[in-house]
N, C-alpha and C. Protein backbone atom coordinates (compact mmCIF):
# COMPACT_ATOMS: atom_id res chain seq x y z
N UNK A 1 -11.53 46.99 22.94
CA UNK A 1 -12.45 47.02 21.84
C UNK A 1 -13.84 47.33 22.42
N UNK A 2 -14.45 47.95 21.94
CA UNK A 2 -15.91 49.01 21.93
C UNK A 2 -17.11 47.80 22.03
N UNK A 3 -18.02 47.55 22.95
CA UNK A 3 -18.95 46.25 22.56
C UNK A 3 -19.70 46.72 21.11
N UNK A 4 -19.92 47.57 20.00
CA UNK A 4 -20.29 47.81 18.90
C UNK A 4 -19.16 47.34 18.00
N UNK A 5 -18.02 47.44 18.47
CA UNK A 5 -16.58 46.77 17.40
C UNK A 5 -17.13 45.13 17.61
N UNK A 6 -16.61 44.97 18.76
CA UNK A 6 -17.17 43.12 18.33
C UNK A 6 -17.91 42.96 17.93
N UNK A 7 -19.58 43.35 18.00
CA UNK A 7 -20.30 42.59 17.49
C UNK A 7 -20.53 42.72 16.41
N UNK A 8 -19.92 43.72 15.40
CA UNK A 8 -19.73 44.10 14.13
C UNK A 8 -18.89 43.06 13.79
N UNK A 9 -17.57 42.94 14.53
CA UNK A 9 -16.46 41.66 14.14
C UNK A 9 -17.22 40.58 14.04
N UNK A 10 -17.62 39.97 15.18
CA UNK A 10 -18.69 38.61 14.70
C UNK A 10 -19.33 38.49 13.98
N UNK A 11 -20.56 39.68 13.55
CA UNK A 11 -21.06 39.60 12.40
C UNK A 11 -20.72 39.46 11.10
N UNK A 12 -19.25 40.33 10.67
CA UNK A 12 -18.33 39.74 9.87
C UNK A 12 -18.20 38.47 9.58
N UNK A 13 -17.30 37.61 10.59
CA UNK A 13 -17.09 36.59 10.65
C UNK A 13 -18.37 35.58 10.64
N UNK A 14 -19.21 35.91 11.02
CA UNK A 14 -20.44 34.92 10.84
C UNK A 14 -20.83 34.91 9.22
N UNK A 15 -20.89 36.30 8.51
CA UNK A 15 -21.34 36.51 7.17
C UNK A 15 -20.24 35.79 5.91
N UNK A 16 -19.11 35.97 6.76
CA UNK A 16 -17.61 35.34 6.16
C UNK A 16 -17.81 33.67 5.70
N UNK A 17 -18.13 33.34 6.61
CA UNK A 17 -18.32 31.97 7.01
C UNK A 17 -19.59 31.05 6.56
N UNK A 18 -20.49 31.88 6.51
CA UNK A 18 -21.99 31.57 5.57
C UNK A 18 -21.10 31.44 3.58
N UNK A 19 -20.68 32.40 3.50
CA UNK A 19 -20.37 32.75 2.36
C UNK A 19 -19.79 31.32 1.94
N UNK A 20 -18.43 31.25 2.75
CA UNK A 20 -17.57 30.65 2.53
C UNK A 20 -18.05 28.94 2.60
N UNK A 21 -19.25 28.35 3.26
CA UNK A 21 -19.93 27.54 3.39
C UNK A 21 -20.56 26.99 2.13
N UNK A 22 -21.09 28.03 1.54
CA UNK A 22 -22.20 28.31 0.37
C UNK A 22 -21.34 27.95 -0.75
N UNK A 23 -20.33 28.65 -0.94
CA UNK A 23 -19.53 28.57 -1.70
C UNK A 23 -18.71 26.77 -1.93
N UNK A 24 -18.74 26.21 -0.95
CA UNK A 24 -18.23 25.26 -1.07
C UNK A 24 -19.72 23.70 -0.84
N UNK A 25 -20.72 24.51 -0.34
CA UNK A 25 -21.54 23.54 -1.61
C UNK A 25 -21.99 23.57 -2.83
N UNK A 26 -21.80 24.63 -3.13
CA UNK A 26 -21.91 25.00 -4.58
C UNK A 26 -20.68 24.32 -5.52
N UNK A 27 -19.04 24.51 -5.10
CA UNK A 27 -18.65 23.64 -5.67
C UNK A 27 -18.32 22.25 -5.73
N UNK A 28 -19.35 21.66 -4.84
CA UNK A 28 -19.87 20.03 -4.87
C UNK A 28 -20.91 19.74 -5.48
N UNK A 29 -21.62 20.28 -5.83
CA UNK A 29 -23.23 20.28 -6.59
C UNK A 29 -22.66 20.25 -8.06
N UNK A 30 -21.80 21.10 -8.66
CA UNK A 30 -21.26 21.24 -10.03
C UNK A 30 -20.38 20.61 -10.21
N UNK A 31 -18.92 20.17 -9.25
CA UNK A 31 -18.42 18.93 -9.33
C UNK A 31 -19.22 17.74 -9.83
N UNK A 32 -18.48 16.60 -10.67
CA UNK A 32 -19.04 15.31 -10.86
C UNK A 32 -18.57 14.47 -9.89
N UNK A 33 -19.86 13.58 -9.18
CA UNK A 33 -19.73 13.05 -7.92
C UNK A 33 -19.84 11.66 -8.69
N UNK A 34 -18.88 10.32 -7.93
CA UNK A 34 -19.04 9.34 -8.72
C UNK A 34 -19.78 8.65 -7.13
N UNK A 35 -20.52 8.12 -7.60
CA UNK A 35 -21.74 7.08 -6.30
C UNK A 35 -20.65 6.24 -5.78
N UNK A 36 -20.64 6.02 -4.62
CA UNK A 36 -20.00 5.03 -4.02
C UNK A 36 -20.19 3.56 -4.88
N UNK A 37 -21.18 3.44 -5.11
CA UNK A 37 -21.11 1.90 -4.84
C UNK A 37 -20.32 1.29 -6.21
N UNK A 38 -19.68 2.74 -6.83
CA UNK A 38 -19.15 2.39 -8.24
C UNK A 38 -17.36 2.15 -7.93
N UNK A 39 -17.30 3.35 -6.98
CA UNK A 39 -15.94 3.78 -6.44
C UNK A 39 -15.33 2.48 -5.57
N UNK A 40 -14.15 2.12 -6.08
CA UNK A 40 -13.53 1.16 -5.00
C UNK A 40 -13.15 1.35 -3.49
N UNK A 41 -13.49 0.71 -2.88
CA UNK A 41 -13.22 1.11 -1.54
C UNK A 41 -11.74 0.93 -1.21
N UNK A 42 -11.22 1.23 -0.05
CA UNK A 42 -9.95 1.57 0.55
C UNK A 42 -9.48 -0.32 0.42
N UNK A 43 -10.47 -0.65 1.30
CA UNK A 43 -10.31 -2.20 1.65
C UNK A 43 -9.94 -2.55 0.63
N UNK A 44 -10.92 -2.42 -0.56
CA UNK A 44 -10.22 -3.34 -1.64
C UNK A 44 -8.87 -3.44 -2.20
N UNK A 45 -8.41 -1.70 -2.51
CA UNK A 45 -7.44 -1.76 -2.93
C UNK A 45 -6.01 -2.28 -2.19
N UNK A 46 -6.58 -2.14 -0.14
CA UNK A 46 -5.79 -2.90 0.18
C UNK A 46 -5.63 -4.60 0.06
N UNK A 47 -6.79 -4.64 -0.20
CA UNK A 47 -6.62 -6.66 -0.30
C UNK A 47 -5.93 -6.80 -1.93
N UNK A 48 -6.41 -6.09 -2.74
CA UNK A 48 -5.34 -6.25 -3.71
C UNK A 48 -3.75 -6.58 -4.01
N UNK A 49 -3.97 -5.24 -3.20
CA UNK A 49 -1.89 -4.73 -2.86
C UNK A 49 -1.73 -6.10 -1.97
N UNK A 50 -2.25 -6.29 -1.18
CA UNK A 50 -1.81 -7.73 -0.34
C UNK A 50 -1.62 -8.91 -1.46
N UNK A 51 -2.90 -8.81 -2.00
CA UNK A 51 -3.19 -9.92 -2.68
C UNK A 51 -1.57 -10.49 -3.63
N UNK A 52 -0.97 -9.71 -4.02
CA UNK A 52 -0.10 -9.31 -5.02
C UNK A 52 1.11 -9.37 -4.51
N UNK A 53 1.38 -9.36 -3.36
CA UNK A 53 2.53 -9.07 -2.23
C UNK A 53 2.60 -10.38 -1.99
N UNK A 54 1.59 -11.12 -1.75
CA UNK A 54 1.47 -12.54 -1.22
C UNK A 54 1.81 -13.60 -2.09
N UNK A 55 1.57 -13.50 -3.92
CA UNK A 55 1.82 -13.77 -5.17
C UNK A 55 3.42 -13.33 -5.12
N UNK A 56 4.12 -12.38 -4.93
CA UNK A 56 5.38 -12.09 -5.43
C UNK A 56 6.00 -13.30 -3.83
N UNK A 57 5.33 -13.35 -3.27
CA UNK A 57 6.21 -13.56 -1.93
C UNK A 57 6.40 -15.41 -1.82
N UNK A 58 5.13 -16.04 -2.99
CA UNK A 58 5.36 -17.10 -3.46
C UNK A 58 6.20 -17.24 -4.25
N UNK A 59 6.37 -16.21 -5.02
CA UNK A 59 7.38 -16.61 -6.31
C UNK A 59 8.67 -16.68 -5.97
N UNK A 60 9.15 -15.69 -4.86
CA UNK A 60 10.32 -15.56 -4.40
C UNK A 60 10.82 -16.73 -3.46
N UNK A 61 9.79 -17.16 -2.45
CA UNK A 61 9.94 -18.82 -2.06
C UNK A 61 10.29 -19.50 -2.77
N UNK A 62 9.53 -19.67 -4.27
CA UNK A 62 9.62 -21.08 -5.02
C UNK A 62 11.57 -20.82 -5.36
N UNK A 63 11.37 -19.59 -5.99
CA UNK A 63 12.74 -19.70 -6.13
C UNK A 63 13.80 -19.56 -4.91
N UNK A 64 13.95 -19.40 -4.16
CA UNK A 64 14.81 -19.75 -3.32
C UNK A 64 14.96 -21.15 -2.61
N UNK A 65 13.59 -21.90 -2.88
CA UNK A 65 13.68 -23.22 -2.73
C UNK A 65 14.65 -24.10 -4.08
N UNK A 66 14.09 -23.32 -5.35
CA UNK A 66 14.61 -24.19 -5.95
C UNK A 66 16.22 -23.85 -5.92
N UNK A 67 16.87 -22.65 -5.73
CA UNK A 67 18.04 -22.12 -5.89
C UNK A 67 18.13 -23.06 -4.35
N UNK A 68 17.94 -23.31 -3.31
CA UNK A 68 18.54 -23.87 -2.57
C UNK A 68 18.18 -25.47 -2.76
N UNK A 69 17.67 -25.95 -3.31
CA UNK A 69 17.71 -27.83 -3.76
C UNK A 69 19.25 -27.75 -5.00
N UNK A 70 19.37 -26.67 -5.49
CA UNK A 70 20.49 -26.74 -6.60
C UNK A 70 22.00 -26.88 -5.63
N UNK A 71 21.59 -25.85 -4.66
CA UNK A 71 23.01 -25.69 -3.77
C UNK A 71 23.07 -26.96 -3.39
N UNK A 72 21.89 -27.43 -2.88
CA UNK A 72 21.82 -29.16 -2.04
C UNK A 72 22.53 -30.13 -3.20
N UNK A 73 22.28 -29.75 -3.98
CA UNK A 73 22.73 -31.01 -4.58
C UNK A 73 24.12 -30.56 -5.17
N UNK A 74 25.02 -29.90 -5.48
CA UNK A 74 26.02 -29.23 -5.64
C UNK A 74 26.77 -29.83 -4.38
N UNK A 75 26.38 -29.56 -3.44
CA UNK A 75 27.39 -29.54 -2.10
C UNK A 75 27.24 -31.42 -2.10
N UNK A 76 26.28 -31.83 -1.94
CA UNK A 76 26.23 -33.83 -1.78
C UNK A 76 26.99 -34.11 -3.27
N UNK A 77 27.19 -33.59 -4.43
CA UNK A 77 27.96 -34.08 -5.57
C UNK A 77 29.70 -34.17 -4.78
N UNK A 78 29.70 -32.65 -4.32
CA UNK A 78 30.81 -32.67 -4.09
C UNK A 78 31.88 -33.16 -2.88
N UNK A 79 30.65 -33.28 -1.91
CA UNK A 79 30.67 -34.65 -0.98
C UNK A 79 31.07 -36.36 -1.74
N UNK A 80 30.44 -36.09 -2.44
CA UNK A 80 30.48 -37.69 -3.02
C UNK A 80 31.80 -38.16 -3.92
N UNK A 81 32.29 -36.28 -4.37
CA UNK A 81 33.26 -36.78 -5.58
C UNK A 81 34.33 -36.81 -4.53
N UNK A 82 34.48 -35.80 -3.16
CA UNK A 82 35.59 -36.17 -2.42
C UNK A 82 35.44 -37.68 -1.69
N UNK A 83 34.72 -37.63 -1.19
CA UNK A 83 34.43 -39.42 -1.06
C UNK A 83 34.96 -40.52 -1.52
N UNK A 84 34.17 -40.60 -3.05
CA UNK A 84 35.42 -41.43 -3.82
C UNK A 84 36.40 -41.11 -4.68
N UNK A 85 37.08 -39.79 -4.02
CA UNK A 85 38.74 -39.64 -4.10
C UNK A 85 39.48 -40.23 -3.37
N UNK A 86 38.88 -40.02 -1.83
CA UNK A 86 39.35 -40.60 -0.70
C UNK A 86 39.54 -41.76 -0.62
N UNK A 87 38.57 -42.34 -1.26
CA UNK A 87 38.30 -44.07 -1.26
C UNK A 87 39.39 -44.84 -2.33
N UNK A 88 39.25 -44.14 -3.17
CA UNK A 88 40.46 -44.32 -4.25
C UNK A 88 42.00 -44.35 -3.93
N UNK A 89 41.96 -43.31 -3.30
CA UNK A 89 43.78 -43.47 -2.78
C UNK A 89 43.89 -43.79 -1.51
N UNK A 90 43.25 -44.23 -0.73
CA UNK A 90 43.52 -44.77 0.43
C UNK A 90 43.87 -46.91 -0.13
């Protein structure tokens, strides 16, 4: 390539690139920009999602506690009724 071809190419590419610059603050200026301090941040929405994870993760405890005090007492009934079967016919 000719040193008059490149520096024609760069100049291209430099004029390309202005354009293409321009162009894309222009469509941020006419875009509607919402202010940060309105916009939720990342954090929050992660302490939320936690927040909520941590709520389901109680609920699912309570019930498996209570589904396992039901088994507890199911299994000692049935401890007790063989018990005094045993006790009975012996």
């Amino acid at each position: 390539m000719s040193p008059g071809g490149f520096l024609q190419t760069a100049v291209l590419l430099l004029v390309l690139q202005l354009v293409c610059v321009s162009a894309a603050d222009a469509d941020q200026e006419n875009g509607t920009v919402i202010p940060a301090e309105s916009r939720p941040c990342v954090d929050c929405h992660a302490f939320e999602f936690m927040q909520r994870a941590l709520q389901d993760l109680k609920k699912t405890a309570f019930n498996l506690d209570a589904r396992t005090d039901k088994l507890v007492l199911r299994a000692e009934r049935r401890a007790l009724c063989d018990c005094m079967l045993t006790n009975s016919l012996g």
